[in-house]
Every structure is written in structure tokens, then in C-alpha cells.
PDB file of N, CA and C in Angstrom:
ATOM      1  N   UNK A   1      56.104 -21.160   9.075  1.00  0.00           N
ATOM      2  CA  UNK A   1      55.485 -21.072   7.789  1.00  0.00           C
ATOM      3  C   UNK A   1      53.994 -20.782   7.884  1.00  0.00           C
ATOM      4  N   UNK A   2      53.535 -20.928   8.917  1.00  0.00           N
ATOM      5  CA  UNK A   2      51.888 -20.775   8.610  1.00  0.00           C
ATOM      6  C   UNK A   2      51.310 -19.186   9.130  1.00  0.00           C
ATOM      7  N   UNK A   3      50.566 -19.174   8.271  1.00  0.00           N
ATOM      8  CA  UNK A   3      50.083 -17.759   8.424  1.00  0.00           C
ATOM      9  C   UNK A   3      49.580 -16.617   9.884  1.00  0.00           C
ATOM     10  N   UNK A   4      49.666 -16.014  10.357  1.00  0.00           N
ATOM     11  CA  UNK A   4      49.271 -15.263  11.562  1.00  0.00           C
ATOM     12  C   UNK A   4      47.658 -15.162  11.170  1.00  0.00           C
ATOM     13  N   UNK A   5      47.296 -15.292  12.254  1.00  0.00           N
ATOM     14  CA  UNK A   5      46.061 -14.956  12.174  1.00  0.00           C
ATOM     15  C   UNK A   5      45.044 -13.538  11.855  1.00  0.00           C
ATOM     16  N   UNK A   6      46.695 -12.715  12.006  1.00  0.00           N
ATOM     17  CA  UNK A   6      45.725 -11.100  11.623  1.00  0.00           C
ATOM     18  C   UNK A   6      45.674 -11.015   9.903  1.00  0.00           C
ATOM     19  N   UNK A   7      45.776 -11.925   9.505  1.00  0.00           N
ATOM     20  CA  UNK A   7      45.765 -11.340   7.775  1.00  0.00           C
ATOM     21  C   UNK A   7      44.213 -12.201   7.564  1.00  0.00           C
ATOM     22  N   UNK A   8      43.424 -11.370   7.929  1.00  0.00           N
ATOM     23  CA  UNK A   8      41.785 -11.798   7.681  1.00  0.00           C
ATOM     24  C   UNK A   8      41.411 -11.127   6.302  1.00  0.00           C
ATOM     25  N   UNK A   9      41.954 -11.138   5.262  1.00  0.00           N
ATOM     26  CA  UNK A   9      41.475 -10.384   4.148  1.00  0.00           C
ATOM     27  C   UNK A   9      40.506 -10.834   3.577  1.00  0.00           C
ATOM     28  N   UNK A  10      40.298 -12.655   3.345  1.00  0.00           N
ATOM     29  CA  UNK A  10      39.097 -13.362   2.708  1.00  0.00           C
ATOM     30  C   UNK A  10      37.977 -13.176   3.490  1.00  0.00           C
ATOM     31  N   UNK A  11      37.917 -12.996   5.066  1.00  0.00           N
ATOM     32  CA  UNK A  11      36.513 -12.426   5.763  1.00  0.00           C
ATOM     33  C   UNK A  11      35.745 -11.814   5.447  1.00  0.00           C
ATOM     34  N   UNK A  12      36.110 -10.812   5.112  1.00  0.00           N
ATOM     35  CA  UNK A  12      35.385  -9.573   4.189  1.00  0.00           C
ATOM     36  C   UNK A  12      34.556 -10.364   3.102  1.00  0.00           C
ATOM     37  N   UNK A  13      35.502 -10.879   2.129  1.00  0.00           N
ATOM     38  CA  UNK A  13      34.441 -11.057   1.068  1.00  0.00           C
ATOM     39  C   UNK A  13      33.867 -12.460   1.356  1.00  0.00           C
ATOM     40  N   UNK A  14      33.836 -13.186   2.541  1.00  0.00           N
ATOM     41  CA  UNK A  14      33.362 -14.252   2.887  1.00  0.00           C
ATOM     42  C   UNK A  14      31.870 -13.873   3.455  1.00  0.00           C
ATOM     43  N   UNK A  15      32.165 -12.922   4.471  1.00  0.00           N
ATOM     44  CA  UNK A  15      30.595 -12.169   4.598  1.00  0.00           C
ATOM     45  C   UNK A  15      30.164 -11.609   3.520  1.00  0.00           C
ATOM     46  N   UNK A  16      30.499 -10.987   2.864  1.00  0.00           N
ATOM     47  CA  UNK A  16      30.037 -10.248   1.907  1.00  0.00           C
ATOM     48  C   UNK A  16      29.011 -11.387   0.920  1.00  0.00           C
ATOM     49  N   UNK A  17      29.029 -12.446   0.547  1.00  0.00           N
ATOM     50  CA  UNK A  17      29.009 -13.268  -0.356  1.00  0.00           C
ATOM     51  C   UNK A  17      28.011 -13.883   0.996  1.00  0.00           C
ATOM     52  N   UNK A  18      28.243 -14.226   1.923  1.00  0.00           N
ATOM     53  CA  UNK A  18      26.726 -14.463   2.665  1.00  0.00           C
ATOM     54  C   UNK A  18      25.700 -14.216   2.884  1.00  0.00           C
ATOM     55  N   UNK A  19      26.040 -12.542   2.744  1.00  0.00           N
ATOM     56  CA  UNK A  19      24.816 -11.736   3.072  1.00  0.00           C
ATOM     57  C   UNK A  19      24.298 -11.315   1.922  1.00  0.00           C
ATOM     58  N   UNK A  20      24.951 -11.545   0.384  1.00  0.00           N
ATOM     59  CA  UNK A  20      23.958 -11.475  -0.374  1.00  0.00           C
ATOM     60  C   UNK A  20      23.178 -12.676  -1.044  1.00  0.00           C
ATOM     61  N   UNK A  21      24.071 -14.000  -0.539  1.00  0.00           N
ATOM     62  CA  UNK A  21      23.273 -14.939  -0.937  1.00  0.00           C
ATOM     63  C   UNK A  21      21.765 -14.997   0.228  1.00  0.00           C
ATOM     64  N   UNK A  22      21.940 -14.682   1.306  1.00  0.00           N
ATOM     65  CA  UNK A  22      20.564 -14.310   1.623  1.00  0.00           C
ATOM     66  C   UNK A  22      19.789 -13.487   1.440  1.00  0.00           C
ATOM     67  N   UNK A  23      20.374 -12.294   1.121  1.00  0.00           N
ATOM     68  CA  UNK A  23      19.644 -11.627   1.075  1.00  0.00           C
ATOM     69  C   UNK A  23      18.988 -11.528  -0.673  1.00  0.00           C
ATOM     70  N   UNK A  24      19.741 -13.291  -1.078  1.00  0.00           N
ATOM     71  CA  UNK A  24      19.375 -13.095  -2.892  1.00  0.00           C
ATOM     72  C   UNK A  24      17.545 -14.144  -2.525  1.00  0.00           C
ATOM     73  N   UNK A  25      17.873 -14.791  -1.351  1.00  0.00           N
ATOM     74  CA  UNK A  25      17.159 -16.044  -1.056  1.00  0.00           C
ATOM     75  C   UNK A  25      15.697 -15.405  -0.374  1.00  0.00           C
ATOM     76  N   UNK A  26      16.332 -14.375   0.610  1.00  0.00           N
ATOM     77  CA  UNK A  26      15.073 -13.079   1.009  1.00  0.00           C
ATOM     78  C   UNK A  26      13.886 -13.285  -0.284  1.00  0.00           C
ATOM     79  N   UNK A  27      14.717 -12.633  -1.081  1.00  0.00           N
ATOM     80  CA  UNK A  27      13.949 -11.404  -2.014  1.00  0.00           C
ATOM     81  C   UNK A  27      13.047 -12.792  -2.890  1.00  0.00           C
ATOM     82  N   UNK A  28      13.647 -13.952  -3.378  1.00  0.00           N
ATOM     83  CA  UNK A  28      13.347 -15.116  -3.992  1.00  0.00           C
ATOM     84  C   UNK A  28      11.802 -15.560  -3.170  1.00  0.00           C
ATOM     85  N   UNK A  29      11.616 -15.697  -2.120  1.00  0.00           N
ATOM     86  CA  UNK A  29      10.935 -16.205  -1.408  1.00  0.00           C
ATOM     87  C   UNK A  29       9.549 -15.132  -1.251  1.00  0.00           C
ATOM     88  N   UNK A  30       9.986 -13.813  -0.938  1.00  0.00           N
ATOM     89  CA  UNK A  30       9.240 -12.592  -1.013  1.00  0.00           C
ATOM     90  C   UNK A  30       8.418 -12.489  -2.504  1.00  0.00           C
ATOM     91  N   UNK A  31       9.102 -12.727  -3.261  1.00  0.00           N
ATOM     92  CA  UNK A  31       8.667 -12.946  -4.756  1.00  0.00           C
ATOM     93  C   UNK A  31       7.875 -13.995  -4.785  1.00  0.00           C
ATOM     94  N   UNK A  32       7.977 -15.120  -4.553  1.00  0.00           N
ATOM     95  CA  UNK A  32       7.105 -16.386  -4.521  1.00  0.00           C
ATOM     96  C   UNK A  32       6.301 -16.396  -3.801  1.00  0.00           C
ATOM     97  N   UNK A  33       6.373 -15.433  -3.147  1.00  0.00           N
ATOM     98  CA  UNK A  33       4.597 -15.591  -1.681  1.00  0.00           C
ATOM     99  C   UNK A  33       3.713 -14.469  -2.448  1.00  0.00           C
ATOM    100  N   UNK A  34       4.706 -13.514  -2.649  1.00  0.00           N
ATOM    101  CA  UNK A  34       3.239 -12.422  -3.874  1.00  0.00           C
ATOM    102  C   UNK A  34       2.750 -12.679  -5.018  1.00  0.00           C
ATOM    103  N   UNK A  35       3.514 -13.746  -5.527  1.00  0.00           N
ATOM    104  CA  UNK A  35       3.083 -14.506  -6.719  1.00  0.00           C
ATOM    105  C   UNK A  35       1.618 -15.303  -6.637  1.00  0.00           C
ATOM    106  N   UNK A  36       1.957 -16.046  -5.610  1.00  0.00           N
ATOM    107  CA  UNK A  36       1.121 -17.217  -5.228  1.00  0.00           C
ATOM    108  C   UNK A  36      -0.303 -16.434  -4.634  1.00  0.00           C
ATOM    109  N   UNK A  37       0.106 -15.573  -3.853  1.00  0.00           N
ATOM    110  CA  UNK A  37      -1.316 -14.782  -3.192  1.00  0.00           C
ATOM    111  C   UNK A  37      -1.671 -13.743  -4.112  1.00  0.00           C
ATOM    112  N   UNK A  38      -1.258 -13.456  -5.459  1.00  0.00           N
ATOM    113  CA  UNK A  38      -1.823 -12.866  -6.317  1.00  0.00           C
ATOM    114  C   UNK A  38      -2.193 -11.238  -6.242  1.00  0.00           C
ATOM    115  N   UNK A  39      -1.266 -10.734  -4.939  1.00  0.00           N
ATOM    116  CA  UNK A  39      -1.368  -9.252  -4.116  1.00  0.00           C
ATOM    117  C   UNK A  39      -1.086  -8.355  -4.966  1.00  0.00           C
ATOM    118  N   UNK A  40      -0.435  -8.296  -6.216  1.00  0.00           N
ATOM    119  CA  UNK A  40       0.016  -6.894  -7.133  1.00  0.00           C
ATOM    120  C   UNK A  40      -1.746  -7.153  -8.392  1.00  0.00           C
ATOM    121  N   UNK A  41      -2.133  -8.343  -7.951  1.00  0.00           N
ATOM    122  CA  UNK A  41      -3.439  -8.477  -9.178  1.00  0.00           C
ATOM    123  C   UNK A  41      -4.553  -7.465  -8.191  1.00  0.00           C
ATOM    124  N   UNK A  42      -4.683  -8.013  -7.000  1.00  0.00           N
ATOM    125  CA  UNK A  42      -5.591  -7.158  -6.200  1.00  0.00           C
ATOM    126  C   UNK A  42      -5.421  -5.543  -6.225  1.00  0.00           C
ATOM    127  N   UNK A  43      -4.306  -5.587  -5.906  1.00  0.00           N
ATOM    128  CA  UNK A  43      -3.735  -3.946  -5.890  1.00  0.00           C
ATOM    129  C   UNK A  43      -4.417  -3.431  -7.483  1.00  0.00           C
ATOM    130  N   UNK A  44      -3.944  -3.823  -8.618  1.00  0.00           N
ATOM    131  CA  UNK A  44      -4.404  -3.258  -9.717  1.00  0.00           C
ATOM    132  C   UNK A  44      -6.102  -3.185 -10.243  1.00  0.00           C
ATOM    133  N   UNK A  45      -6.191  -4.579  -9.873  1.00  0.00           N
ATOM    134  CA  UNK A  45      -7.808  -4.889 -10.481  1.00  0.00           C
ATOM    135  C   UNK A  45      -8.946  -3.873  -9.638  1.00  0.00           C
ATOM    136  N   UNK A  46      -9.380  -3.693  -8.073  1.00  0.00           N
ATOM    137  CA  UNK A  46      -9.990  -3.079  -7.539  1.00  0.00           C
ATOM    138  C   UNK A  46      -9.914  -1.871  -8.054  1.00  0.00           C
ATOM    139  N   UNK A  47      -9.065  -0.934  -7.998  1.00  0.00           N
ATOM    140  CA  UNK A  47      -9.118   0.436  -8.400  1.00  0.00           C
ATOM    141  C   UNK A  47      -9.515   0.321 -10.024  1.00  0.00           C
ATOM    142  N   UNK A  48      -9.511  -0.407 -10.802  1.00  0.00           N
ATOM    143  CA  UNK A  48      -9.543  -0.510 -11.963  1.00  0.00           C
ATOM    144  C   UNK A  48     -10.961  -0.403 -12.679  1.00  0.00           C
ATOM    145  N   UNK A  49     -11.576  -1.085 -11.255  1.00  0.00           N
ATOM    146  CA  UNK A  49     -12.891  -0.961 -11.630  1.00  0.00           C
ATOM    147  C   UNK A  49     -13.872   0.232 -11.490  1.00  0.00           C
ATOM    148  N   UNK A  50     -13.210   0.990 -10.948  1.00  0.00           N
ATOM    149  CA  UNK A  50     -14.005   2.724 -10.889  1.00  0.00           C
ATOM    150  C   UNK A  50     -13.468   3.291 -12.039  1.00  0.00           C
ATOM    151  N   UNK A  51     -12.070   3.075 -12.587  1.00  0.00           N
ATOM    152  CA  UNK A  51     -11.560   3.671 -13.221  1.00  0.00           C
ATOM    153  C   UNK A  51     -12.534   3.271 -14.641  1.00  0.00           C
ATOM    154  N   UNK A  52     -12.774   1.837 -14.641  1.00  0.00           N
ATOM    155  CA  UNK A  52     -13.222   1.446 -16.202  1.00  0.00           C
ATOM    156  C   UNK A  52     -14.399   2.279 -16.389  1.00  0.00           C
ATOM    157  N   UNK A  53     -15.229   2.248 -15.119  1.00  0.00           N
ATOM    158  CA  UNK A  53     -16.800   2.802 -15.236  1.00  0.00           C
ATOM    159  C   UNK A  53     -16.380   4.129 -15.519  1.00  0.00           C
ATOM    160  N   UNK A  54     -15.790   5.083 -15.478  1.00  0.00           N
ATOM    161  CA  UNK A  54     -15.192   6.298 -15.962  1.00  0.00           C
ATOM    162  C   UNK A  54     -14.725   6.089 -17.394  1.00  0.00           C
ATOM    163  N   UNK A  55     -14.584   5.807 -17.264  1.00  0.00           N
ATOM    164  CA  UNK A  55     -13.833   5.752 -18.849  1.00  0.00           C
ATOM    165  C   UNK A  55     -14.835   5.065 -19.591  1.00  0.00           C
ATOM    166  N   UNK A  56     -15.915   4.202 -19.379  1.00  0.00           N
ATOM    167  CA  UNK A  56     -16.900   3.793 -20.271  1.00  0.00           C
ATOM    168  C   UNK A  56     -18.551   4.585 -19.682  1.00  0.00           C
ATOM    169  N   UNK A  57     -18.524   5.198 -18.538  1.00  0.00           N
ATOM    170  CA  UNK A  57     -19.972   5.619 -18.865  1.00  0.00           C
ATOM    171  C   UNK A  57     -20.545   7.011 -17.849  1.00  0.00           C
ATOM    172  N   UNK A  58     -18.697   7.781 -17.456  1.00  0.00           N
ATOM    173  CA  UNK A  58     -18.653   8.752 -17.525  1.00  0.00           C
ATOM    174  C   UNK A  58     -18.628   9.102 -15.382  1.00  0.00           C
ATOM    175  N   UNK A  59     -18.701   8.040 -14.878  1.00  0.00           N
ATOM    176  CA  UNK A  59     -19.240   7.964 -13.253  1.00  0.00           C
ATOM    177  C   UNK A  59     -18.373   7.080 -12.800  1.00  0.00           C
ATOM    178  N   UNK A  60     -17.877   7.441 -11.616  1.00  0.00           N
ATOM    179  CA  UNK A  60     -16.871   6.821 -10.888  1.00  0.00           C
ATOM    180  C   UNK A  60     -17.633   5.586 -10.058  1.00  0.00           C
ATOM    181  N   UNK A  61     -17.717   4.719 -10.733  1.00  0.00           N
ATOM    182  CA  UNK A  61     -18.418   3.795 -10.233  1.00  0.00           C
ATOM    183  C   UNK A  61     -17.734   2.249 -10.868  1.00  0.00           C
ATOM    184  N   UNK A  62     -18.421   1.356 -10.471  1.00  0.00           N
ATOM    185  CA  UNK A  62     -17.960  -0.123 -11.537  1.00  0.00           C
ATOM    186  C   UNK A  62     -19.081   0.207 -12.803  1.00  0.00           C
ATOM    187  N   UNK A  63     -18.371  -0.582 -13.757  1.00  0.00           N
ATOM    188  CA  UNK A  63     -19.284  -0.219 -14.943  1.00  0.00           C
ATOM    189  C   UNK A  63     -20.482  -0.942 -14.742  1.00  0.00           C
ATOM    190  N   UNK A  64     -20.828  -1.635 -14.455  1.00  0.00           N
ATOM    191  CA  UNK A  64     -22.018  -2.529 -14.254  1.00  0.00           C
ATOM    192  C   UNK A  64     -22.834  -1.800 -13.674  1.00  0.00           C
ATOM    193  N   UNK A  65     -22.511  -0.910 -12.686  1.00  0.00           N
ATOM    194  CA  UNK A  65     -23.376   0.142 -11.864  1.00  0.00           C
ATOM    195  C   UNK A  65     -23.970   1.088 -12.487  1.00  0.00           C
ATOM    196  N   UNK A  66     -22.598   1.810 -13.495  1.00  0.00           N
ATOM    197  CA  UNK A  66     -23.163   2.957 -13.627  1.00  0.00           C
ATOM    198  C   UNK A  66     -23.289   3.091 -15.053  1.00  0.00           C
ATOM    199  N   UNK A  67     -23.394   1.635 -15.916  1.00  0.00           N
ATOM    200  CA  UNK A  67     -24.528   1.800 -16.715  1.00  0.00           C
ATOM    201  C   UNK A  67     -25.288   2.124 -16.992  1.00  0.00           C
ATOM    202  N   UNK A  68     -26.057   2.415 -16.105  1.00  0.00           N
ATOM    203  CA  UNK A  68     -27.413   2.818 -16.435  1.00  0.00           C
ATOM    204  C   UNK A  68     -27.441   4.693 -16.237  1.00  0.00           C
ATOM    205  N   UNK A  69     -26.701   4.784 -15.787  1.00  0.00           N
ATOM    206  CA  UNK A  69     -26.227   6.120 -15.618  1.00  0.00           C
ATOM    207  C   UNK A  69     -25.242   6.922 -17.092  1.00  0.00           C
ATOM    208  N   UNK A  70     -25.373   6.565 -17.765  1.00  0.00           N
ATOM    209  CA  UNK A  70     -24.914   6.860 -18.816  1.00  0.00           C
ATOM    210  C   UNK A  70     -26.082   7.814 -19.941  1.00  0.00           C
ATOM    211  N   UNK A  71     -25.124   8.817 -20.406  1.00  0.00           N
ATOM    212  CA  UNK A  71     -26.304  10.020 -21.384  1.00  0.00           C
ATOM    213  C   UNK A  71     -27.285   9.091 -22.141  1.00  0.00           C
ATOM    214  N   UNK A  72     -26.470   8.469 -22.732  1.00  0.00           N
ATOM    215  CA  UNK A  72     -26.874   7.830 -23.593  1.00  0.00           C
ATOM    216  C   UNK A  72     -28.527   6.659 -23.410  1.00  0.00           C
ATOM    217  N   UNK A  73     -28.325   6.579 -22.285  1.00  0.00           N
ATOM    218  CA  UNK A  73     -29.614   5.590 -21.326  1.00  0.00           C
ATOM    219  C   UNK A  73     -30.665   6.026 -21.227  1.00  0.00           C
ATOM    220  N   UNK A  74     -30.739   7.823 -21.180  1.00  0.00           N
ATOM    221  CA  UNK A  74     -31.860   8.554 -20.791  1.00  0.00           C
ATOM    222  C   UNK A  74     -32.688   8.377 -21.508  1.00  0.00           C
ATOM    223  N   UNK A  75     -33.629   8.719 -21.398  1.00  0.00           N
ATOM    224  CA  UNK A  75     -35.327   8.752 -22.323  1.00  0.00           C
ATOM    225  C   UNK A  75     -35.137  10.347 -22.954  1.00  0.00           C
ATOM    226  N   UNK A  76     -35.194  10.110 -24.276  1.00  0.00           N
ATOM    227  CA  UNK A  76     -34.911  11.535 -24.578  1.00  0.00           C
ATOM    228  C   UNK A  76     -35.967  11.578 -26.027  1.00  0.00           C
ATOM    229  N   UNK A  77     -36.548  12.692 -26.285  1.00  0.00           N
ATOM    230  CA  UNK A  77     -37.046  12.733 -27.476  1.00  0.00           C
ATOM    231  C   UNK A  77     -37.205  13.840 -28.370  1.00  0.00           C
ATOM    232  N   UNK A  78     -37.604  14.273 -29.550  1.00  0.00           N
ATOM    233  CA  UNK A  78     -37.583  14.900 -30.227  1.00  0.00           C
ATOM    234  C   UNK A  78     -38.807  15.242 -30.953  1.00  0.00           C
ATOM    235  N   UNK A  79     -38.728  16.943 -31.293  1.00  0.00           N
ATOM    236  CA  UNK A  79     -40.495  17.323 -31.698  1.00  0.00           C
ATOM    237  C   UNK A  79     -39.848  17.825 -33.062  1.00  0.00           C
ATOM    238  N   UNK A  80     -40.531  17.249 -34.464  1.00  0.00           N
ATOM    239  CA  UNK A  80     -40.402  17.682 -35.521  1.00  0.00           C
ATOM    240  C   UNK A  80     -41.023  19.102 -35.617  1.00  0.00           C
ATOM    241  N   UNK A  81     -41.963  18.914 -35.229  1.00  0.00           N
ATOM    242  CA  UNK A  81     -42.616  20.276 -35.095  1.00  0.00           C
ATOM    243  C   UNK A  81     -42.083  21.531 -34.005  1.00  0.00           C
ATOM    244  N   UNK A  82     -42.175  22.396 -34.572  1.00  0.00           N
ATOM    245  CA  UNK A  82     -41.578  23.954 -34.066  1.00  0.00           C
ATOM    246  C   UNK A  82     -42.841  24.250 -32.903  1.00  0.00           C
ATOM    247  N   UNK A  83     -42.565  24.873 -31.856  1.00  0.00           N
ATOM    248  CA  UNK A  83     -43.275  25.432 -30.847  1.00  0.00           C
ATOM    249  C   UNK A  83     -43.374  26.587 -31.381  1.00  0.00           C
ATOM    250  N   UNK A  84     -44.776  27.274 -31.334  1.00  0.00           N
ATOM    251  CA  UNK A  84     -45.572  28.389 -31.643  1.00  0.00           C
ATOM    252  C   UNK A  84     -44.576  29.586 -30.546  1.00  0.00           C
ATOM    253  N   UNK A  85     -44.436  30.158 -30.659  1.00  0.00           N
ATOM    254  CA  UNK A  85     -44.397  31.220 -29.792  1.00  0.00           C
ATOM    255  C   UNK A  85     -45.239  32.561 -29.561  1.00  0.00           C
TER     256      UNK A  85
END
């Protein structure tokens, strides 16, 4: 009555079901260490900051920099009066 040993059919999905509970436990853990070290904030924020100074004052720079570099900063003035020619 008892079974032969070549009918291994539950093996299959016995590994199968191992290797994704680790590999569910991998990815869990991988997730919780980039969380904690804050690595997708770094990745975004640095580049962000050339990008902002572009987009607010025209120079690939941090905005704080290139503030002062902005049209708008220059010394500029104006003559009501017409030049003689």
C-alpha cells in the first residue's frame, strides 16, 4: 500500500513555494534597508538641485548660487531722453 518513491509530484511545487517565499523575504528586506538609508531621496534630491536653479534663474547651478546670476539682478537703466545723433 505505500507509495513508491518515484511519484515526486509535490517536490516541484514544494520548491517552488520556497524559493519564492525567499525570494518574497529577499526583496522585503532590500526594501527596508533603502527605506531606512533614504538612497531613492539622495538619488532624486541632488540632481534636483541644478535642475531647480534652471528652472528658477535660468543657470545650471543650485539656486542659491545662481541667484545672483539672474537677468533680472543686473544693474540696468534707462534714459528718458533720446541721444542726439
Amino acid at each position: 500500500m505505500d507509495k513508491p518513491l518515484r511519484s515526486q509530484g509535490g517536490q516541484m511545487i514544494l520548491e517552488a513555494i520556497l524559493i519564492l517565499v525567499v525570494l518574497f523575504g529577499a526583496t522585503l528586506f532590500i526594501a527596508e534597508k533603502l527605506k531606512s538609508e533614504e538612497a531613492f531621496a539622495s538619488v532624486i534630491s541632488k540632481p534636483w538641485k541644478s535642475i531647480a536653479g534652471m528652472l528658477e534663474n535660468g543657470y545650471w547651478e543650485a539656486p542659491e548660487a545662481s541667484r545672483t546670476r539672474h537677468p533680472n539682478k543686473l544693474n540696468r537703466h534707462i534714459s528718458i531722453k533720446a541721444k542726439d545723433i
